[in-house]
C-alpha atoms as a PDB file:
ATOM      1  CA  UNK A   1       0.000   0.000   0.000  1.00  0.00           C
ATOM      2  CA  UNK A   2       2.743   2.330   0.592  1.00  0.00           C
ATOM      3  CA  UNK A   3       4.187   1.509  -2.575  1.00  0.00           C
ATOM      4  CA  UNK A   4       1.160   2.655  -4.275  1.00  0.00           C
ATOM      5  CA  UNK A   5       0.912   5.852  -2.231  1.00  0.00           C
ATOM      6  CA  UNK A   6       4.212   6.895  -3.394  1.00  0.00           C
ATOM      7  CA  UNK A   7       3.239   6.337  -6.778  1.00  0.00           C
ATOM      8  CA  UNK A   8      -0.238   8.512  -6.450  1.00  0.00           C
ATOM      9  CA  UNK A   9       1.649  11.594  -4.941  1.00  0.00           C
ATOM     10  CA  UNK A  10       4.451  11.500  -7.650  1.00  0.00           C
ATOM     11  CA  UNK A  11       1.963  11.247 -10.251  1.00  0.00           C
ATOM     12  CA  UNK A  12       0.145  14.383  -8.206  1.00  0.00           C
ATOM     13  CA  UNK A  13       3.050  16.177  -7.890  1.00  0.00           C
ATOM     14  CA  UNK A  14       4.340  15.391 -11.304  1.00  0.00           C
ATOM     15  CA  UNK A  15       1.243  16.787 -12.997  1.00  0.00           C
ATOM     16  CA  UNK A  16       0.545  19.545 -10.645  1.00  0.00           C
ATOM     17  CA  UNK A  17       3.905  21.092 -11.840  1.00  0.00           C
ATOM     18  CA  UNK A  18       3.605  20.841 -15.304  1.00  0.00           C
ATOM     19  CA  UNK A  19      -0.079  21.587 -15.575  1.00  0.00           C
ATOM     20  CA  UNK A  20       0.730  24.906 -13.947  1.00  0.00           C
ATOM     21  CA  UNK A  21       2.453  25.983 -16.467  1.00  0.00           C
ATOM     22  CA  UNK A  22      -0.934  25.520 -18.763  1.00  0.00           C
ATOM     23  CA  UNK A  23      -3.154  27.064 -16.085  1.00  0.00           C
ATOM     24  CA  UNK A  24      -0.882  30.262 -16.412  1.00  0.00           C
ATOM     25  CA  UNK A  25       0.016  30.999 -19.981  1.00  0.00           C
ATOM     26  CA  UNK A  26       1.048  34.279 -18.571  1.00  0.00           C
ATOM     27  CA  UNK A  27       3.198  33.198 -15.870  1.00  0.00           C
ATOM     28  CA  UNK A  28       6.505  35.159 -16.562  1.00  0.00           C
ATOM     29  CA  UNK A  29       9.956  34.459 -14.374  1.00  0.00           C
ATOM     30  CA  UNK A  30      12.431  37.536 -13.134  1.00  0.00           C
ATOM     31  CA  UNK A  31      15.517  37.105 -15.386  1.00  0.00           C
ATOM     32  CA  UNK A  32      17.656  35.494 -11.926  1.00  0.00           C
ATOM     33  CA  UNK A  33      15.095  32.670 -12.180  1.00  0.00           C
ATOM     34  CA  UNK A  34      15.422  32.516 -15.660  1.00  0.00           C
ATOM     35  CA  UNK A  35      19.123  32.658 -15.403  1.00  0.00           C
ATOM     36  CA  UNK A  36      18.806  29.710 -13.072  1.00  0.00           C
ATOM     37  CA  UNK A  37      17.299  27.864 -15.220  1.00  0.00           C
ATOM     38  CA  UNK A  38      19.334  27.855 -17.874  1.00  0.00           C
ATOM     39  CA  UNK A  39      21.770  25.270 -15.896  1.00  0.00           C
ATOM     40  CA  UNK A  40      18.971  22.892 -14.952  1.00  0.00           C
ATOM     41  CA  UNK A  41      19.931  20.368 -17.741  1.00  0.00           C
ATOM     42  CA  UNK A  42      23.626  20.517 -17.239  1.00  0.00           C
ATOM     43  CA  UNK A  43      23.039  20.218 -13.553  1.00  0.00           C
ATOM     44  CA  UNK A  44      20.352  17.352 -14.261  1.00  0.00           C
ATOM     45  CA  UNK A  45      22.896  15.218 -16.273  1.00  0.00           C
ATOM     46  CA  UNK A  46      25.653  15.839 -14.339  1.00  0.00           C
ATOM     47  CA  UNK A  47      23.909  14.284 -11.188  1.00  0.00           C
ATOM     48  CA  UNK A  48      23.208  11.299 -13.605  1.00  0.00           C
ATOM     49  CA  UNK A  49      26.691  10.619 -15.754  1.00  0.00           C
ATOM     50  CA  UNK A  50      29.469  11.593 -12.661  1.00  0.00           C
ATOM     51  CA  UNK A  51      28.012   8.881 -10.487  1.00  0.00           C
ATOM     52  CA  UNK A  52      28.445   6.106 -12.776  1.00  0.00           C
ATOM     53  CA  UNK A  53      31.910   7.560 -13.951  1.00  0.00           C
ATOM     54  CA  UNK A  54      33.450   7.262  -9.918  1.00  0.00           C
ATOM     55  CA  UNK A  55      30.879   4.595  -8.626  1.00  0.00           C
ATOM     56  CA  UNK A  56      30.374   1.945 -11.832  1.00  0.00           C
ATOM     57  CA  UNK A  57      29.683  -0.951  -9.155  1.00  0.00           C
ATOM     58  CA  UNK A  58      26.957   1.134  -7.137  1.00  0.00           C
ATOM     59  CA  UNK A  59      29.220   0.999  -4.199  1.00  0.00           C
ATOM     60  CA  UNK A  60      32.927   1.210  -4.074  1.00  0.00           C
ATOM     61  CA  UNK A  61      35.045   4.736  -5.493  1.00  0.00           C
ATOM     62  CA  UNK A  62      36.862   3.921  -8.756  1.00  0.00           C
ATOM     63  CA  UNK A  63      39.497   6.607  -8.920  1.00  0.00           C
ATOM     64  CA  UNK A  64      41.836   3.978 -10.641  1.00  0.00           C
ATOM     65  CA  UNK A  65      43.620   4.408 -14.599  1.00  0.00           C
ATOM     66  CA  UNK A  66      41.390   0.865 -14.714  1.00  0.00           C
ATOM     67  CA  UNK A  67      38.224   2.492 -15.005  1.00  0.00           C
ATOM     68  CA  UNK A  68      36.849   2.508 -18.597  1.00  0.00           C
ATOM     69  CA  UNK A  69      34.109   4.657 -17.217  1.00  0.00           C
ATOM     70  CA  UNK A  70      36.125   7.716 -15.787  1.00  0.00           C
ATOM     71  CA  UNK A  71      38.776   7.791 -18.139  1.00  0.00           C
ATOM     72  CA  UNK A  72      36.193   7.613 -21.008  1.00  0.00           C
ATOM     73  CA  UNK A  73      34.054   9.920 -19.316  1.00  0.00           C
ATOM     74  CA  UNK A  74      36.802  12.269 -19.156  1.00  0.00           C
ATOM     75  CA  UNK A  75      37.777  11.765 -22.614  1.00  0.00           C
ATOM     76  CA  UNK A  76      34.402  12.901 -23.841  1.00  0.00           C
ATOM     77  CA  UNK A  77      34.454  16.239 -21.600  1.00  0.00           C
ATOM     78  CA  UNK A  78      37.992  16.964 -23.268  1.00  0.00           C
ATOM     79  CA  UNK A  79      36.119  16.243 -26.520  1.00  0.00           C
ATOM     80  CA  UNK A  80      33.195  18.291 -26.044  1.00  0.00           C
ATOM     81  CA  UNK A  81      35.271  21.601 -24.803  1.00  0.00           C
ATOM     82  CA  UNK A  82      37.769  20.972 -28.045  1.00  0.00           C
ATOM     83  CA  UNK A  83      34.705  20.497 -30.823  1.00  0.00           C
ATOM     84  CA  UNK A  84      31.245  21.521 -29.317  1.00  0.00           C
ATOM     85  CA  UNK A  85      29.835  19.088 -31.315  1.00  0.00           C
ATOM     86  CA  UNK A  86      27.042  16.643 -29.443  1.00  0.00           C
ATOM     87  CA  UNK A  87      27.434  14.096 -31.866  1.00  0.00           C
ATOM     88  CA  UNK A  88      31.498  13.830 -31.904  1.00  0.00           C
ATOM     89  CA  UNK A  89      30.988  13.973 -27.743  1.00  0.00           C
ATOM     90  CA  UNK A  90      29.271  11.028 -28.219  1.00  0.00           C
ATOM     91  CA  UNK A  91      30.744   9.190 -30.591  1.00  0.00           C
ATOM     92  CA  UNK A  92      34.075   9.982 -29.276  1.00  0.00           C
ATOM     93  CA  UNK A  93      32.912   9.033 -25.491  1.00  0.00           C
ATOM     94  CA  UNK A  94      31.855   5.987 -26.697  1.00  0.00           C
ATOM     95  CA  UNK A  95      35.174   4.938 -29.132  1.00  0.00           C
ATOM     96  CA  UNK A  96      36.851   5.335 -26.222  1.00  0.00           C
ATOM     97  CA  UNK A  97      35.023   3.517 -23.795  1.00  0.00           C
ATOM     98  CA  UNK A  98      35.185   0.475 -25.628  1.00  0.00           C
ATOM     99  CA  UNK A  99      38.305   0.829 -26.358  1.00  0.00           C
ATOM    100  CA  UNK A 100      39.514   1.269 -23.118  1.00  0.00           C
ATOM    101  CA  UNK A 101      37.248  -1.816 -22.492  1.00  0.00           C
ATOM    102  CA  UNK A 102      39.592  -4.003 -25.297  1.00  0.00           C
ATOM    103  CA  UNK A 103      42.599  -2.674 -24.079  1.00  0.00           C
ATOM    104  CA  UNK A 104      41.983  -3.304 -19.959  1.00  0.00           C
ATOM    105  CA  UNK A 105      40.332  -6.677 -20.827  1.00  0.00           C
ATOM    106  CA  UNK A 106      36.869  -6.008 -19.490  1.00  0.00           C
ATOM    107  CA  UNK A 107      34.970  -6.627 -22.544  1.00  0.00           C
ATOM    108  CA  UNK A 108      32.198  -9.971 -21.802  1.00  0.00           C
ATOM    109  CA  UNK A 109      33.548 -12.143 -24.537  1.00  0.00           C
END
């Protein structure tokens, strides 16, 4: 039952936030919210990638030159400040996470 309660008020709170901004079309921020906003999705995916770059097990800090995950992740920041190109990021991040992979011997084969 609590399970389900959880559910109900994130699925109240969920919609009650992004109805609002429906119910009030004129709804205008000051510019230091606005401002503010503007680093909501780097913040946002920062709080997702940088855990799974130090933590890849969940449990145990990784700060070791065996960790495909940092030293790719690290790899793709250098790449994205050099080009500023999403798709290069990615592609690059990702060349070098598998072959970081090969090269360490991690790769399930």
């Amino acid at each position: 039952m609590d399970n389900w309660l959880l559910i109900l008020g994130m699925l109240a709170i969920t919609f009650a936030t992004r109805y609002s901004l429906f119910a009030f079309p004129d709804l205008r921020f000051p510019p230091l919210v606005r401002q503010g906003l503007h680093y909501v999705p780097t913040a946002v995916l920062s709080a997702i990638v940088v855990p799974g770059m130090l933590l890849p097990d969940g449990e145990h800090w990784a700060l070791r030159l065996d960790n495909a995950y940092l030293l790719a992740g690290l790899a793709a920041i250098a790449i994205a400040a050099l080009t500023r190109n999403l798709l290069a990021t990615i592609g690059g991040g990702f060349l070098c996470f598998f072959l970081l992979r090969w090269a360490l011997g991690q790769l399930p084969l």
